[in-house]
Protein backbone atom coordinates (compact mmCIF):
# COMPACT_ATOMS: atom_id res chain seq x y z
CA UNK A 1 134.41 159.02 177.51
CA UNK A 2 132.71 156.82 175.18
CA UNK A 3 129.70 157.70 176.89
CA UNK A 4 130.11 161.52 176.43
CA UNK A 5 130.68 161.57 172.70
CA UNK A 6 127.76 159.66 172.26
CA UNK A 7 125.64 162.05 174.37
CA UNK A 8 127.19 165.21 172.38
CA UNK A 9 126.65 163.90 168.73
CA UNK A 10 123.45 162.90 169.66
CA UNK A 11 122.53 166.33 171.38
CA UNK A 12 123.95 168.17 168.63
CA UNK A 13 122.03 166.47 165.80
CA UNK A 14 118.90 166.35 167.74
CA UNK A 15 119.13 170.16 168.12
CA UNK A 16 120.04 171.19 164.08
CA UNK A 17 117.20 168.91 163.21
CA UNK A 18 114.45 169.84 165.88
CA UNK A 19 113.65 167.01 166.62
CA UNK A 20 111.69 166.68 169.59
CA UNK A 21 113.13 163.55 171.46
CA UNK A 22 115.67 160.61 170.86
CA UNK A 23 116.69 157.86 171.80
CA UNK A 24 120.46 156.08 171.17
CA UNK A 25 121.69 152.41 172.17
CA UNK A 26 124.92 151.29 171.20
CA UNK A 27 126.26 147.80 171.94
CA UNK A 28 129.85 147.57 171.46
CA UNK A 29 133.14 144.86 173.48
CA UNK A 30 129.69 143.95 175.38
CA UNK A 31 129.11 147.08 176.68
CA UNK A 32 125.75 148.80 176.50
CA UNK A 33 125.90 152.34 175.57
CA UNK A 34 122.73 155.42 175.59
CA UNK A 35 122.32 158.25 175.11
CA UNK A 36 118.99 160.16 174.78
CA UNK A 37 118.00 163.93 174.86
CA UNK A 38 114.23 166.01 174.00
CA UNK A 39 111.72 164.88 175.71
CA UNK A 40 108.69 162.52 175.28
CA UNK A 41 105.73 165.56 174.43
CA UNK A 42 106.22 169.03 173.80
CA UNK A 43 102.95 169.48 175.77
CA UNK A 44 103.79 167.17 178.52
CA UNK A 45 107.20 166.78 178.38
CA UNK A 46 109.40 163.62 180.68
CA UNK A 47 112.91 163.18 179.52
CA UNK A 48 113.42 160.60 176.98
CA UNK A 49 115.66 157.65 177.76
CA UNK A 50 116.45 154.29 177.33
CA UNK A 51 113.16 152.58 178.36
CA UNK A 52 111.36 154.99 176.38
CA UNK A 53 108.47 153.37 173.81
CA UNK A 54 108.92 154.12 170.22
CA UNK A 55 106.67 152.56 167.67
CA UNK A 56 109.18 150.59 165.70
CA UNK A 57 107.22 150.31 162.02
CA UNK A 58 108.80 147.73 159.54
CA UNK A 59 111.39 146.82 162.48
CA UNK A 60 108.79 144.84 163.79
CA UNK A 61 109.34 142.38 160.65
CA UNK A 62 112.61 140.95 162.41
CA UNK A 63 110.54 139.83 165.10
CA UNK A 64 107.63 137.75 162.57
CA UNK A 65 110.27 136.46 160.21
CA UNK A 66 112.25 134.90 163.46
CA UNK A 67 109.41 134.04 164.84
CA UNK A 68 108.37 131.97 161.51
CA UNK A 69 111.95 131.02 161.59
CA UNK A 70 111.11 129.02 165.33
CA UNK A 71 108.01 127.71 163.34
CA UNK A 72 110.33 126.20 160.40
CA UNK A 73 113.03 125.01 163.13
CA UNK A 74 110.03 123.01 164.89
CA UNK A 75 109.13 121.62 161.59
CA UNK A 76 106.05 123.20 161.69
CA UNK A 77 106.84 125.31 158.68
CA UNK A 78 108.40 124.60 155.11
CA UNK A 79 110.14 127.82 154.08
CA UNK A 80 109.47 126.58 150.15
CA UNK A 81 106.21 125.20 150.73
CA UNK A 82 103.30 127.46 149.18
CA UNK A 83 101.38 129.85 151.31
CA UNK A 84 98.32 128.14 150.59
CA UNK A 85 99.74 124.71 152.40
CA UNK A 86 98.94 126.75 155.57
CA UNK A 87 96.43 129.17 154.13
CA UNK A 88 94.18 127.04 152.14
CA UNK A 89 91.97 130.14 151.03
CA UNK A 90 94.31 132.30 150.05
CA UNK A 91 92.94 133.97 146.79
CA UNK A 92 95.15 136.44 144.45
CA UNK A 93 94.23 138.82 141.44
CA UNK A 94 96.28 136.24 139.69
CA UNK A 95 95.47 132.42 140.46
CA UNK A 96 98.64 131.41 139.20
CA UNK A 97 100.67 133.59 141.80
CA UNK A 98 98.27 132.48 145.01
CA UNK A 99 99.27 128.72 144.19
CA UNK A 100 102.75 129.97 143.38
CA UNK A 101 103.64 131.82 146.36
CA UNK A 102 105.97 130.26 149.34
CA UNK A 103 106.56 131.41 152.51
CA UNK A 104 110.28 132.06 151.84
CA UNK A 105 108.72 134.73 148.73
CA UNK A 106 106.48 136.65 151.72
CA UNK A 107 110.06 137.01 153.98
CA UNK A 108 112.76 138.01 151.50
CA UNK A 109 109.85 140.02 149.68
CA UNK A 110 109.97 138.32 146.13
CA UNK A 111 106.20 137.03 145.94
CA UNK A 112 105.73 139.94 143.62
CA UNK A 113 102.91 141.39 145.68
CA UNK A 114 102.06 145.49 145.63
CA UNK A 115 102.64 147.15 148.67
CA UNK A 116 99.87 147.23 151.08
CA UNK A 117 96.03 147.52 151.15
CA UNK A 118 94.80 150.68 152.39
CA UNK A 119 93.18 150.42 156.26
CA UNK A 120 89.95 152.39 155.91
CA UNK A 121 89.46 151.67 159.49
CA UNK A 122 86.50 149.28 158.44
CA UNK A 123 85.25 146.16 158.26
CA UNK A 124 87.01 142.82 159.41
CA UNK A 125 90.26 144.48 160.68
CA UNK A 126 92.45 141.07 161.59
CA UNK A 127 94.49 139.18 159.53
CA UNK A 128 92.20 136.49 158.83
CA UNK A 129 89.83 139.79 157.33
CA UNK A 130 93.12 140.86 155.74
CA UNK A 131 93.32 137.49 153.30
CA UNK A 132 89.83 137.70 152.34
CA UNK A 133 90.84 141.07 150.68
CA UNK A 134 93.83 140.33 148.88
CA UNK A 135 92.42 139.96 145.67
CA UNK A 136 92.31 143.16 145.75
CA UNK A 137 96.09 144.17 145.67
CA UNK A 138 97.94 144.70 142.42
CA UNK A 139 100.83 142.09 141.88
CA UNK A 140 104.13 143.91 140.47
CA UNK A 141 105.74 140.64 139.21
CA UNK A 142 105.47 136.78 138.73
CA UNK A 143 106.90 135.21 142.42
CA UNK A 144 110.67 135.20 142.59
CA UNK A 145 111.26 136.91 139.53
CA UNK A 146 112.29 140.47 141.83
CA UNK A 147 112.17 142.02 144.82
CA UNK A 148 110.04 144.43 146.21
CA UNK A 149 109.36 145.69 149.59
CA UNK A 150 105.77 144.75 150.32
CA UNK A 151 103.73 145.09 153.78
CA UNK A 152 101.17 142.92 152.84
CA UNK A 153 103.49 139.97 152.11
CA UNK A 154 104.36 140.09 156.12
CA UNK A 155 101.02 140.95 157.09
CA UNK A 156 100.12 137.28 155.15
CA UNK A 157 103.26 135.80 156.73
CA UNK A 158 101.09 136.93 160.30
CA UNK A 159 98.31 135.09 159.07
CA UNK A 160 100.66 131.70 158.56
CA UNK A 161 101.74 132.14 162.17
CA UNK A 162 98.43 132.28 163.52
CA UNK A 163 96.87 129.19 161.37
CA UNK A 164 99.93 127.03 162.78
CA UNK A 165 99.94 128.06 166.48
CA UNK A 166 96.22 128.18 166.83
CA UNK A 167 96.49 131.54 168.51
CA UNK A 168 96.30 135.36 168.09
CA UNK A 169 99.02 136.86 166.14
CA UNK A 170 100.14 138.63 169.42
CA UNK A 171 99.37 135.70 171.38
CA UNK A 172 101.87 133.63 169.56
CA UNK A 173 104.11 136.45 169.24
CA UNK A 174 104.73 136.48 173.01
CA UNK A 175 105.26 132.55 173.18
CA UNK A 176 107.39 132.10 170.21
CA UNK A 177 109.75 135.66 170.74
CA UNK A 178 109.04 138.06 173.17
CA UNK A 179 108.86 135.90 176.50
CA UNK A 180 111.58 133.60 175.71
CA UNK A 181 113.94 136.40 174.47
CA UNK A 182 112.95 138.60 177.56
CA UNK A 183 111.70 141.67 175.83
CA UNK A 184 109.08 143.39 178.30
CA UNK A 185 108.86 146.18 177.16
CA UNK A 186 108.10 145.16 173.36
CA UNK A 187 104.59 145.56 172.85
CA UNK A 188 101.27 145.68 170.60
CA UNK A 189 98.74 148.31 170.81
CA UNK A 190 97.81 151.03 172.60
CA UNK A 191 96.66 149.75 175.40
CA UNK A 192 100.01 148.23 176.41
CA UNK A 193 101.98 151.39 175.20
CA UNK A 194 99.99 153.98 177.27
CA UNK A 195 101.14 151.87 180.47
CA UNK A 196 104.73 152.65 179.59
CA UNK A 197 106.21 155.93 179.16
CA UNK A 198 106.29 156.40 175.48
CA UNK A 199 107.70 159.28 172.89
CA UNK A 200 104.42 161.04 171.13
CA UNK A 201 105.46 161.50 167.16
CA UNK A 202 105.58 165.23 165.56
CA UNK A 203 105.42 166.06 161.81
CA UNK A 204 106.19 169.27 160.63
CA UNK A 205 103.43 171.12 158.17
CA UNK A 206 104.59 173.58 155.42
CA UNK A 207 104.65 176.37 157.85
CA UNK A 208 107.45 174.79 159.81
CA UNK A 209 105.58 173.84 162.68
CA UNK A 210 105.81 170.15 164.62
CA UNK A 211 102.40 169.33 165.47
CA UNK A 212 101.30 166.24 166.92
CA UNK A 213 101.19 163.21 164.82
CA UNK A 214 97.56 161.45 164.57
CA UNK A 215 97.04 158.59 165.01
CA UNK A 216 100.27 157.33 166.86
CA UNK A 217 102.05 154.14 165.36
CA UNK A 218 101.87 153.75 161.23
CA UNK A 219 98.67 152.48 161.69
CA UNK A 220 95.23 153.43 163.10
CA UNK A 221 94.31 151.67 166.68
CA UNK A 222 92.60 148.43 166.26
CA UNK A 223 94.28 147.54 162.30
CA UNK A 224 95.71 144.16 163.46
CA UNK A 225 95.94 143.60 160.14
CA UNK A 226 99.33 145.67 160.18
CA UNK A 227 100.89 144.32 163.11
CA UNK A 228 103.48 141.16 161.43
CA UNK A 229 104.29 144.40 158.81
CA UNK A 230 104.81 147.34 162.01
CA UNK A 231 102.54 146.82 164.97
CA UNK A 232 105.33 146.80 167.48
CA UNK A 233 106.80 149.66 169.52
CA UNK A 234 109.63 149.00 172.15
CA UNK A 235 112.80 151.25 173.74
CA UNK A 236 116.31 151.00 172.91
CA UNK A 237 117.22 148.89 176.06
CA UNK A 238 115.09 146.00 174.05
CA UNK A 239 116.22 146.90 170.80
CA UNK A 240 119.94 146.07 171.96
CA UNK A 241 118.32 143.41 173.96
CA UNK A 242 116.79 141.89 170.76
CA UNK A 243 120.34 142.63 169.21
CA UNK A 244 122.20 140.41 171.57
CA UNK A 245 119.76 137.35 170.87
CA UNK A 246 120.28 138.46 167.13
CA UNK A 247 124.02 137.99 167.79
CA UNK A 248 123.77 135.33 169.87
CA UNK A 249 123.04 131.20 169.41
CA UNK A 250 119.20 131.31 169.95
CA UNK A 251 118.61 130.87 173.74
CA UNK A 252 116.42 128.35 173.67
CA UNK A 253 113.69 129.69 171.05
CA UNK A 254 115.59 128.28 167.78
CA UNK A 255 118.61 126.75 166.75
CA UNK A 256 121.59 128.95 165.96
CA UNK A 257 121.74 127.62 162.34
CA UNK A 258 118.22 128.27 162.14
CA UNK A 259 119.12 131.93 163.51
CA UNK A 260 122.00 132.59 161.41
CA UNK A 261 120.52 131.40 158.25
CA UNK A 262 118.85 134.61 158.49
CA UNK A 263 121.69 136.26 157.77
CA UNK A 264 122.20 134.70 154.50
CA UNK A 265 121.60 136.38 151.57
CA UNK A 266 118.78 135.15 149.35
CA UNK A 267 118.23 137.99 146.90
CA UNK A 268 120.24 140.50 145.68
CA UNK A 269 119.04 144.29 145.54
CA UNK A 270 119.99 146.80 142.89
CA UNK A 271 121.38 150.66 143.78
CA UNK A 272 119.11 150.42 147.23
CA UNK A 273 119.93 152.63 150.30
CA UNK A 274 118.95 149.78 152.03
CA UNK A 275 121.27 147.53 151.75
CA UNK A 276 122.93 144.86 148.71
CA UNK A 277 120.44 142.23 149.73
CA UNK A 278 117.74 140.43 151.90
CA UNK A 279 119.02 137.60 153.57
CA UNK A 280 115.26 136.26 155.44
CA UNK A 281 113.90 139.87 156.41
CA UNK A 282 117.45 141.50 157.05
CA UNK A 283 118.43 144.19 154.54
CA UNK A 284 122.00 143.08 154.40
CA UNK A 285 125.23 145.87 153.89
CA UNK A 286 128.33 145.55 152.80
CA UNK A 287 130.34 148.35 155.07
CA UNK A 288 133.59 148.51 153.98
CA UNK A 289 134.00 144.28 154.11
CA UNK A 290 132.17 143.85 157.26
CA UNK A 291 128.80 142.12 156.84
CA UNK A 292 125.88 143.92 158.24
CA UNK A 293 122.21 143.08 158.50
CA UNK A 294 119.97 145.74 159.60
CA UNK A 295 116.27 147.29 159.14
CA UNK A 296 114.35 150.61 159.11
CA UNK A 297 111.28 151.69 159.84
CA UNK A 298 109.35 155.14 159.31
CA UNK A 299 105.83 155.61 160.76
CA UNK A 300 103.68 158.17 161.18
CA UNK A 301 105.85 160.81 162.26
CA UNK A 302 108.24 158.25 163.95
CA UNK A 303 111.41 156.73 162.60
CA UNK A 304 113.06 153.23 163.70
CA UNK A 305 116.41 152.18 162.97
CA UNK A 306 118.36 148.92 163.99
CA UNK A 307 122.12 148.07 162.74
CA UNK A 308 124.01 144.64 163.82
CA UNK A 309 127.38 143.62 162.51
CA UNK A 310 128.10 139.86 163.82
CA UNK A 311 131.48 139.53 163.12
CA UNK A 312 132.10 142.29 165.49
CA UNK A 313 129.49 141.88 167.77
CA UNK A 314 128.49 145.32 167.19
CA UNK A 315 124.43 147.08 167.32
CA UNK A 316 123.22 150.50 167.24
CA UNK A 317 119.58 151.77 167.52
CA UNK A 318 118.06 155.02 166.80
CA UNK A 319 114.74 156.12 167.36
CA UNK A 320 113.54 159.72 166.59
CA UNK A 321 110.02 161.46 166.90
CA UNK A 322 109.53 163.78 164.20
CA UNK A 323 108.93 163.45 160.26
CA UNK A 324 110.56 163.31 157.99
CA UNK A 325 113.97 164.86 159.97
CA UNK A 326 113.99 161.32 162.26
CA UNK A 327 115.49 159.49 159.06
CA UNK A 328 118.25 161.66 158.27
CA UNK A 329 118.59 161.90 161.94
CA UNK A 330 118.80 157.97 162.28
CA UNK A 331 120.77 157.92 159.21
CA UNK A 332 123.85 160.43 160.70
CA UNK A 333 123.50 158.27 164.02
CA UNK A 334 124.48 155.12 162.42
CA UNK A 335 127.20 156.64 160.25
CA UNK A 336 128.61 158.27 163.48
CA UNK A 337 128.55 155.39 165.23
CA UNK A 338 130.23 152.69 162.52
CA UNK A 339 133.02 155.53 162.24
CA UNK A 340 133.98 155.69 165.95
CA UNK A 341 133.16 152.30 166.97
CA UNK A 342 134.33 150.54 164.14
CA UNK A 343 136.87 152.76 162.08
CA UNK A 344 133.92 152.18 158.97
CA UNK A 345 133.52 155.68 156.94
CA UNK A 346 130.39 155.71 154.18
CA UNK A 347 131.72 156.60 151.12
CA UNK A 348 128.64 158.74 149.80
CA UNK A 349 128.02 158.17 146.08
CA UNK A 350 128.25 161.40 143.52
CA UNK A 351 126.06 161.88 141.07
CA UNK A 352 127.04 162.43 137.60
CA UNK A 353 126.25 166.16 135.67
CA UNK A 354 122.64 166.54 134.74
CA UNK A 355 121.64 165.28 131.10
CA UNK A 356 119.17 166.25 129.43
CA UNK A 357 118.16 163.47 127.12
CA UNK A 358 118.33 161.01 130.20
CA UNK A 359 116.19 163.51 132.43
CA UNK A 360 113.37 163.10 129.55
CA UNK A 361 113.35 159.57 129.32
CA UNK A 362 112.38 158.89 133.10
CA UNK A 363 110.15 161.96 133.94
CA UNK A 364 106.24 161.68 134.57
CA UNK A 365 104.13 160.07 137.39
CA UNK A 366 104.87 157.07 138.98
CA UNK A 367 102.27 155.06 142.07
CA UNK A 368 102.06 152.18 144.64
CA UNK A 369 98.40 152.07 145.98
CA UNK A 370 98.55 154.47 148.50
CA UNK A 371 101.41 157.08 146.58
CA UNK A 372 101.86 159.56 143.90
CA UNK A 373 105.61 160.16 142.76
CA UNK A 374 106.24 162.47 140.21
CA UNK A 375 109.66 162.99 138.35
CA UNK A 376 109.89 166.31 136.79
CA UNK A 377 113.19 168.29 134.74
CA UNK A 378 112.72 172.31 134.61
CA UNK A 379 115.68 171.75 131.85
CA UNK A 380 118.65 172.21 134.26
CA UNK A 381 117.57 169.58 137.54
CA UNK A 382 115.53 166.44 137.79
CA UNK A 383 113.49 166.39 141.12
CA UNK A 384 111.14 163.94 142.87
CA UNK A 385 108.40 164.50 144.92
CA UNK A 386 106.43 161.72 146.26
CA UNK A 387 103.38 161.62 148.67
CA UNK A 388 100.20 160.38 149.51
CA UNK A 389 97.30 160.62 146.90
CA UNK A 390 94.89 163.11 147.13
CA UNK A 391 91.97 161.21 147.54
CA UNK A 392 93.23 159.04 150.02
CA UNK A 393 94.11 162.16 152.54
CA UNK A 394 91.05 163.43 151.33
CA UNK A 395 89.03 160.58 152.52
CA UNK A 396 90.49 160.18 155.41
CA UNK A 397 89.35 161.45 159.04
CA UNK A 398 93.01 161.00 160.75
CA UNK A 399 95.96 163.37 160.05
CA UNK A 400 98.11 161.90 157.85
CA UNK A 401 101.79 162.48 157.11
CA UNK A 402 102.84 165.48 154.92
CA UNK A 403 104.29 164.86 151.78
CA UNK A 404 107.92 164.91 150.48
CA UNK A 405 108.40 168.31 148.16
CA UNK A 406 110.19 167.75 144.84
CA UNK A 407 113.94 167.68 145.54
CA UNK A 408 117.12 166.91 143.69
CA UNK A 409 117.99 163.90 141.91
CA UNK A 410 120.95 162.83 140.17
CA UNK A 411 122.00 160.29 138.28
CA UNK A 412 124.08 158.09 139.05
CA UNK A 413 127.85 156.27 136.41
CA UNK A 414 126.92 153.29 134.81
CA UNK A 415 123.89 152.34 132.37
CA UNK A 416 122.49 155.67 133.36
CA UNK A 417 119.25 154.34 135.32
CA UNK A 418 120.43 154.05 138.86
CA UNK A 419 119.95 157.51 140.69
CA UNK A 420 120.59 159.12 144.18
CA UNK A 421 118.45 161.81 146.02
CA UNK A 422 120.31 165.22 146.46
CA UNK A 423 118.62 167.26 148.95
CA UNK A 424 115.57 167.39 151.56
CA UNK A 425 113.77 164.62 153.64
CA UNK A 426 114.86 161.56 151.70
CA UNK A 427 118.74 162.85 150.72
CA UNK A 428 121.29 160.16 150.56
CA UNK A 429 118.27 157.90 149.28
CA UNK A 430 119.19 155.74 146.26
CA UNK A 431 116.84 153.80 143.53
CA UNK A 432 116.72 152.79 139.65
CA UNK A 433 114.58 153.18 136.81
CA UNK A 434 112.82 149.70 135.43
CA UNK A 435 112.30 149.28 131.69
CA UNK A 436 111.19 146.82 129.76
CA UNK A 437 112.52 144.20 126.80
CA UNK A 438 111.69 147.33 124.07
CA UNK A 439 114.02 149.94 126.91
CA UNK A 440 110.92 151.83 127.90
CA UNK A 441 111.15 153.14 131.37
CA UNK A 442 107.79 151.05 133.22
CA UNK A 443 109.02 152.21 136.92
CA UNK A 444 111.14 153.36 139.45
CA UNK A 445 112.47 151.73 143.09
CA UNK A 446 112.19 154.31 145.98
CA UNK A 447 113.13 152.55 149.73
CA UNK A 448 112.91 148.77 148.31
CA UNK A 449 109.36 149.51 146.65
CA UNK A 450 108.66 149.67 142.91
CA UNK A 451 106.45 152.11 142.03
CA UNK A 452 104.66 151.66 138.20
CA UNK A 453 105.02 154.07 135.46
CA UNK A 454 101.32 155.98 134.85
CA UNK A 455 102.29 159.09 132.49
CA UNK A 456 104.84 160.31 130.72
CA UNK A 457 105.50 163.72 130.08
CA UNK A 458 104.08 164.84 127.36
């Protein structure tokens, strides 16, 4: 019966999305639950199910932090020791910062670091190439003073792993996580994935259309660079697989205190959709007085989501193949889910009437190093629109994601700076205006990421 629902909701929201394949895992009493419908290419179409690759994007980060996690369980690794105890030659736009920065700043993102560098596909492309660039990217903040969501901080973390075990970053990966924990069919690269039956990714252009997204992870083939950040892809039997050990005492790769710490939270976050706080990688939720510790991920026309609730031993996965309608596809999953499995109903937040003199205060243009968001007010709405920058799609040879159209925003009760998005690809999402010590508006959060003030409307 169980079984049945599942399948339904999951048909049904696949189908008023169009999305073009699926795949559901439930763990709930200890029971293992799928359901999966589309198929894995429109032009060469198998039925997706459970053992189905998806790339998993920034749901790969669970795997390095735990991973480092082993490391600092074997005493190999000081969580509050600098970066540069294990990456002597680690060198930062600000000096200060690279001496500042500990390893425990890279996994609850508070090192204050922008976030990502740009693969151009050239050059040194591994993570020891990656370091010798990272002058290059903007810091946002002095360590531990906030956090921000930054791929490069986890793509650095990477780099630690690799200096301590001596190996590869995938090498090590397989020793310290993968092997131990059982997960076959959680892999790196294309090489592995094309063995496997895998779920091609689908965007949809302007005209409505899905066409096929290039190339197929978040990140162009060979950019090792990206792989601690969201190199992996994997099915939803592993993903519940990986849930278990999540839920479990650590099987033999790392102490259960070690394992639990995780949990813990070590940084608040302010009006986020994704969650109250990071505990060490976990975005953690408060759902209704359960404790829950999740994480996302969106690629390139792929989206990866991964819920746990411990106290109620409790996981759902999603994993959708189309942009942007995976997310909000992912999104209604869980929520479906926490209702019928565990009685939890998401109280959506409301927005408060539009004001004027607040709508004038945050509009103008907004950037991280790859995106362009622009808050506008035609007098009666405030919208957002955020995408890639020009001259980055313009230089590039690969297809790239489209962008997100202005849509509705709303503010949110309270000190009038916290907001929630009202309609299209990134509905539901919630952020908050920055200022400074003088109450200027200097940015805005979007999905854990700050993004700096450029312009203001004129």
């Amino acid at each position: 019966m169980r079984q049945d629902k599942l399948s339904e909701f999951v048909k049904v929201q696949a189908t008023k999305l169009g999305v073009p394949g699926v795949a559901v895992g439930v763990l709930s009493d200890g029971e293992e639950i799928y359901a999966s419908h589309g198929v894995t290419s429109l032009s060469n179409p198998l039925p997706v199910d459970e053992k189905t690759l998806f790339p998993l994007a920034s749901v790969s980060k669970t795997f390095t932090a735990t991973a480092l996690m082993r490391l600092v369980a074997e005493g190999k690794v000081d969580l509050n020791a600098p970066v540069r105890t294990y990456v002597p030659e680690l060198k930062l736009a600000d000096e200060q910062a690279a001496a500042q920065i500990t390893v425990l700043n890279l996994l609850n993102h508070t090192a204050g670091l922008d976030w990502n560098l740009i693969d151009d596909g050239e050059g040194d492309r591994s993570l020891a190439g990656l370091v010798t660039k990272l002058h290059q990217l903007p810091l946002i903040a002095p360590p531990g003073a906030r956090a921000s969501y930054s791929q490069a901080g986890y793509n650095l973390a990477g780099r630690i792993i690799e200096k301590v075990t001596g190996l590869p970053f995938e090498q090590a990966m397989a020793s310290l996580v993968l092997e131990p924990v059982g997960l076959a069919d959680t892999v790196y690269g294309l090489s592995e994935v094309m063995v496997r039956k895998f779920a091609v990714g689908y965007n949809r252009g302007d005209d409505g259309e899905l066409r096929p997204a290039r190339p197929w992870a978040a990140f162009k083939e060979g950019a090792r660079a990206d792989n601690p950040g969201g190199g992996l892809a994997s099915s939803v039997s592993d993903l519940l697989r990986w849930a278990r050990f999540q839920l479990g005492e650590g099987e033999g790769v790392l102490p259960a205190a070690a394992l639990h710490r995780m949990r813990e939270q070590t940084v608040g976050l302010r009006a986020s959709t994704l969650g109250d706080g990071f505990g060490i990688c976990w975005f953690l939720h408060n759902l209704d007085g359960l404790h829950g510790i999740g994480h996302g991920g969106s690629g390139n026309g792929q989206f990866a989501e991964l819920l746990i609730v411990p106290e109620r031993n409790f996981a759902v996965v999603s994993l959708a193949s189309a942009g942007p309608d995976g997310y909000p596809f992912n999104q209604s999953v869980v929520r479906w889910a926490l209702e019928h499995y565990l009685g939890v109903i998401e109280k959506p937040a409301e927005p408060v009437p539009y004001d004027e003199g607040r709508a004038r205060q945050v509009v103008g243009r907004y950037e991280i190093d790859a995106m362009n968001l622009d808050i506008a007010t035609d007098g009666t709405r405030l919208t957002l629109a955020v995408g890639i920058k020009p001259e980055i799609r313009g230089a590039s040879d690969e297809e790239m994601p489209p962008d997100y159209p202005a849509a509705g925003i709303g503010f949110l009760s309270g000190d009038g700076d916290e907001y929630i998005v009202t309609e299209g690809g990134l509905t539901g999402q919630r952020g908050y205006f920055s200022r400074d010590a003088a109450g200027a508006i200097t940015g805005v959060d979007l999905a854990g990421r700050l993004f700096g003030r450029v312009t203001a409307a004129s």
